[in-house]
N, C-alpha and C. Protein backbone atom coordinates (compact mmCIF):
# COMPACT_ATOMS: atom_id res chain seq x y z
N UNK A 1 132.95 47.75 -91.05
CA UNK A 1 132.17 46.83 -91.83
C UNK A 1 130.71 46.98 -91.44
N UNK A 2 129.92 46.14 -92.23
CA UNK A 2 128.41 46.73 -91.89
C UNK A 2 128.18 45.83 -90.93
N UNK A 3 127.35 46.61 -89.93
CA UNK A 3 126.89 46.06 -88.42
C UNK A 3 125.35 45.91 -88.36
N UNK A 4 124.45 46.19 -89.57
CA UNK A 4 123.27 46.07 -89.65
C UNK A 4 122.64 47.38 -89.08
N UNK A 5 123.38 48.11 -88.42
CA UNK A 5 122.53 49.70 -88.23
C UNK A 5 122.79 51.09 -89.31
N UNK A 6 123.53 51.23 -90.64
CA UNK A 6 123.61 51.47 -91.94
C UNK A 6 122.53 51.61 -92.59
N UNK A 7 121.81 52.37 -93.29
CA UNK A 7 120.83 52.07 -94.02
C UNK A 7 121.50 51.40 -95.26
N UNK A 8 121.26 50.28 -96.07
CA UNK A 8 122.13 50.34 -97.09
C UNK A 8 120.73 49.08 -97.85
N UNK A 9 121.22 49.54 -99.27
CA UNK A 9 120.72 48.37 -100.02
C UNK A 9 122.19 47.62 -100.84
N UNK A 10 121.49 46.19 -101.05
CA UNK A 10 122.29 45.34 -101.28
C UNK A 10 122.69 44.97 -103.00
N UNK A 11 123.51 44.21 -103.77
CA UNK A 11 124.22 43.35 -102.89
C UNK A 11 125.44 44.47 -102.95
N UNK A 12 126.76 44.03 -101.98
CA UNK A 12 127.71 44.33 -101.15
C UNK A 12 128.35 43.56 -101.03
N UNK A 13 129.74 43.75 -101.40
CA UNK A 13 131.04 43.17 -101.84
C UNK A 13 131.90 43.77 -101.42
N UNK A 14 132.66 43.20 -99.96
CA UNK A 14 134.13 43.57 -99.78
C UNK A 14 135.07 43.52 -99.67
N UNK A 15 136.13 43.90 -99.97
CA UNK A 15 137.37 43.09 -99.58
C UNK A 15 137.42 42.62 -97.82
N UNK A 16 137.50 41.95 -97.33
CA UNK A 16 137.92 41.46 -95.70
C UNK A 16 138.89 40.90 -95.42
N UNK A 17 140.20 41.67 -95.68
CA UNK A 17 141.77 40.85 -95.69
C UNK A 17 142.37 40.15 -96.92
N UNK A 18 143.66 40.17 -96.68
CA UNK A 18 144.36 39.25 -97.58
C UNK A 18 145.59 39.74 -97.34
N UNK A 19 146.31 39.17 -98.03
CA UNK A 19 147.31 39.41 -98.65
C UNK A 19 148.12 38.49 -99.81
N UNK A 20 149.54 39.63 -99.64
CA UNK A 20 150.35 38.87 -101.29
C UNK A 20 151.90 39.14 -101.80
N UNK A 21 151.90 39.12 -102.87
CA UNK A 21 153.51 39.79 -102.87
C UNK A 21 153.85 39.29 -104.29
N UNK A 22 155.03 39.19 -104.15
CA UNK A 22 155.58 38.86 -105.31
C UNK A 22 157.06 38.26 -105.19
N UNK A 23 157.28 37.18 -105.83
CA UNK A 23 158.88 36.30 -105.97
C UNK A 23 159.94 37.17 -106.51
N UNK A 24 159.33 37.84 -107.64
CA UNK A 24 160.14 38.25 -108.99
C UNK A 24 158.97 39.56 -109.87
N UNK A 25 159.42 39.38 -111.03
CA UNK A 25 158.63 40.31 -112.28
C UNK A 25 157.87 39.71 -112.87
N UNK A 26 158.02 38.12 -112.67
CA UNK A 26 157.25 37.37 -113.50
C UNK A 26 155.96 36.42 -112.66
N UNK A 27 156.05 36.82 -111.05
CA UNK A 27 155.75 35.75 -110.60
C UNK A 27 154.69 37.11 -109.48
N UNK A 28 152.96 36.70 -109.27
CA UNK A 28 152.75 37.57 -108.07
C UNK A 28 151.34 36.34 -107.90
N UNK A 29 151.44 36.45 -106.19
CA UNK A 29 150.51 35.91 -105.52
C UNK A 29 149.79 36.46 -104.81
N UNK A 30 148.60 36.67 -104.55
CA UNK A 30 147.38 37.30 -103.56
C UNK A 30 146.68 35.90 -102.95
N UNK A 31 146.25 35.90 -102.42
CA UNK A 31 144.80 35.73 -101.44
C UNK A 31 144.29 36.52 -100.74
N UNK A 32 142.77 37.14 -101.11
CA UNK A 32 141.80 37.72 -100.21
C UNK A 32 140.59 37.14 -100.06
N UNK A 33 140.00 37.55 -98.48
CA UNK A 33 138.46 37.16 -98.58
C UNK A 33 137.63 38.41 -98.71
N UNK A 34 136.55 38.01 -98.98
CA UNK A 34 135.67 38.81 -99.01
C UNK A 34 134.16 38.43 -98.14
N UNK A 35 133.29 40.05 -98.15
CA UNK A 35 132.35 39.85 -97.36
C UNK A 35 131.12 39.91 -98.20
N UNK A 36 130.09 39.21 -98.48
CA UNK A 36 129.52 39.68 -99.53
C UNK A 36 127.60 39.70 -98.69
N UNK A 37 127.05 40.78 -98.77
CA UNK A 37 125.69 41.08 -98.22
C UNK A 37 124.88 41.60 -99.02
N UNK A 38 123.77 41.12 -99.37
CA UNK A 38 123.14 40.07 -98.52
C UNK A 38 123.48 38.38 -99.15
N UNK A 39 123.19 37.63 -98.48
CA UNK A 39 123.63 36.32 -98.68
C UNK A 39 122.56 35.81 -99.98
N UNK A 40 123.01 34.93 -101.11
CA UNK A 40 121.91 34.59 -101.77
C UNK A 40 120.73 33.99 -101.03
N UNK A 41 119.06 34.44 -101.81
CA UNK A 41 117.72 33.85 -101.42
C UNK A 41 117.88 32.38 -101.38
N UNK A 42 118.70 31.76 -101.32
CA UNK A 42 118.74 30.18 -100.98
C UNK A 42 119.07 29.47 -102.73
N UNK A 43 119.45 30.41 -103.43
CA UNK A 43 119.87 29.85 -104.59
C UNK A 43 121.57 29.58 -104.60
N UNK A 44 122.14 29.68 -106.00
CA UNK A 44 123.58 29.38 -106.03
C UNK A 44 124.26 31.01 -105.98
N UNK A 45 125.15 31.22 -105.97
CA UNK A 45 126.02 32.49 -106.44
C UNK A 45 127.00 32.38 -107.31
N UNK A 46 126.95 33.16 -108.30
CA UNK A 46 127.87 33.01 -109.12
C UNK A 46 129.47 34.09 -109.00
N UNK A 47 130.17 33.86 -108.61
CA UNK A 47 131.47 35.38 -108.90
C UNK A 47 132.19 34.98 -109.94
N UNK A 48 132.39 36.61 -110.53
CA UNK A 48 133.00 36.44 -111.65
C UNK A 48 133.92 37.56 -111.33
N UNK A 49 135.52 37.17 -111.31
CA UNK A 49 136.59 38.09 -111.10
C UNK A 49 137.41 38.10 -112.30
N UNK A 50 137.64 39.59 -112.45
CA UNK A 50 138.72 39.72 -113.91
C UNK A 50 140.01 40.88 -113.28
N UNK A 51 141.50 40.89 -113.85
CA UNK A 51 142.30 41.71 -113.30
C UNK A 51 142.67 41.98 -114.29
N UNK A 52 142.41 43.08 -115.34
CA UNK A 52 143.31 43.34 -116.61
C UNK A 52 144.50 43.54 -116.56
N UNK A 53 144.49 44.06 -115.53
CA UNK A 53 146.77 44.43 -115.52
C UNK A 53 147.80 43.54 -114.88
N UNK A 54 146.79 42.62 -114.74
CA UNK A 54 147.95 41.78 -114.26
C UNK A 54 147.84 40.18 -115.31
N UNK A 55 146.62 40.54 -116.07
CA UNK A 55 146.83 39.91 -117.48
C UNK A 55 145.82 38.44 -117.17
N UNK A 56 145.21 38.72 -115.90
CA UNK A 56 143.79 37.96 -115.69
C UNK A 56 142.26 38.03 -116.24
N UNK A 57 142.39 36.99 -117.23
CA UNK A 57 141.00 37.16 -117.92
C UNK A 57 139.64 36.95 -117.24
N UNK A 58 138.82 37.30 -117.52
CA UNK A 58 137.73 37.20 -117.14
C UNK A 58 137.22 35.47 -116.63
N UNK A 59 137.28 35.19 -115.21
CA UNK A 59 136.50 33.86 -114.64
C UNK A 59 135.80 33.67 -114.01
N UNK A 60 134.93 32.57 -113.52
CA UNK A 60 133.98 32.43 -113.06
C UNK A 60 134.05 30.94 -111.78
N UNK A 61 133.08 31.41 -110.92
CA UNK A 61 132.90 30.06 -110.30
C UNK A 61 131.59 30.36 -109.22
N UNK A 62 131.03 28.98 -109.59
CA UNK A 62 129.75 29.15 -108.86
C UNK A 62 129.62 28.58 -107.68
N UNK A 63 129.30 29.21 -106.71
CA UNK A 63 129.23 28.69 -105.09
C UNK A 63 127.64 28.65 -104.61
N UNK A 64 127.79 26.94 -104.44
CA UNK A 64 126.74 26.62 -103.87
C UNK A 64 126.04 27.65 -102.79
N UNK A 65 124.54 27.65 -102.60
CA UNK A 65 123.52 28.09 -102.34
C UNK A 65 123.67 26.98 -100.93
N UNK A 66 123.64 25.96 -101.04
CA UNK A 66 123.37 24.99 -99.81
C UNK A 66 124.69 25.42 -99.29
N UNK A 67 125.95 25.52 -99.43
CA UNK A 67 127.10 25.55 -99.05
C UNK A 67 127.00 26.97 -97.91
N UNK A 68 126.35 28.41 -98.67
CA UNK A 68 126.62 29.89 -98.16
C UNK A 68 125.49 29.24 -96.97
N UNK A 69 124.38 28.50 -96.90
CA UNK A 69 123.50 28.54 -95.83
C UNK A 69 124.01 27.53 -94.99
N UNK A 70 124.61 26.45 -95.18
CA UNK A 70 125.18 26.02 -93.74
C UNK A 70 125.82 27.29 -92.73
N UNK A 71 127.18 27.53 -93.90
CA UNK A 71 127.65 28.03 -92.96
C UNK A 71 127.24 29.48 -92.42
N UNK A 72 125.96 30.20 -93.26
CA UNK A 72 125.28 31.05 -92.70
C UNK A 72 124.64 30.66 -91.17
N UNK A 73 124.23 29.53 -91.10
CA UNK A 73 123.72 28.81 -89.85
C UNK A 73 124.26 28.95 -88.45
N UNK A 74 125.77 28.71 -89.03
CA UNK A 74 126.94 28.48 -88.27
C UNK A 74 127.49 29.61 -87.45
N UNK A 75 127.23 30.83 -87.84
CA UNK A 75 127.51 32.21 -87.44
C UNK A 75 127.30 32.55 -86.08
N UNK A 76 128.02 33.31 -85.87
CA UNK A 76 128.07 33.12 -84.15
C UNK A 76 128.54 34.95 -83.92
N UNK A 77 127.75 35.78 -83.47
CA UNK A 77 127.68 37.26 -83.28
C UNK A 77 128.70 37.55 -81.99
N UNK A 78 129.94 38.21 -81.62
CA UNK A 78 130.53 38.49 -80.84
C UNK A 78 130.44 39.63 -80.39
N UNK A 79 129.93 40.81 -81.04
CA UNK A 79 129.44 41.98 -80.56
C UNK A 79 128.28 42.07 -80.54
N UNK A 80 127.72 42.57 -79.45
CA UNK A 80 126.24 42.99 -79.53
C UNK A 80 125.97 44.62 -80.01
N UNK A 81 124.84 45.09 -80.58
CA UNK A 81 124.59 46.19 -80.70
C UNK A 81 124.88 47.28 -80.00
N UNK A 82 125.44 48.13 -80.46
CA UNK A 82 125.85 49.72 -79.65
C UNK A 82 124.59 49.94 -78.53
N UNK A 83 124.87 50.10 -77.50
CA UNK A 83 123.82 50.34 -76.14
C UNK A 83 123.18 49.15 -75.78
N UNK A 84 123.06 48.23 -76.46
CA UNK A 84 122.15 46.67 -76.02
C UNK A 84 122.30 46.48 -75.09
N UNK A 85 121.44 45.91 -74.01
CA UNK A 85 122.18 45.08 -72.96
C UNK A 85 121.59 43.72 -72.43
């Protein structure tokens, strides 16, 4: 995942886990998270996810701007940089 030493431009969307399965033929469940960089400029974000083959139309939902910066706040780094000390 990106560690900030990457050159990369943004934005950046990834899958970061999940999982899922299925009951039957008629029946399938997922949950994944995702990582998404860079964080919005202090506005809202909008995602919009569609799955054509599994017969998911196109939706939407907007995630607060105040919501991504708390818990941007909240972040807590467990690795330090390659050679840091």
């Amino acid at each position: 995942m990106f560690d900030g030493t990457e050159p990369m431009t943004g934005p950046v969307l990834m899958m970061a886990g999940g999982g899922g399965g299925s009951g039957n033929d008629d029946e399938v469940f997922s949950s994944t998270k995702f990582w998404l960089w860079p964080l919005g400029g202090g506005g809202d974000t909008r995602a919009v996810p569609q799955w054509d083959d599994l017969g998911m139309k196109e939706e939407s939902i907007l995630i607060s701007g105040k919501l991504l910066a708390s818990a941007a706040a909240r972040v807590q780094k467990y690795w330090g940089v390659a050679g840091a000390r």
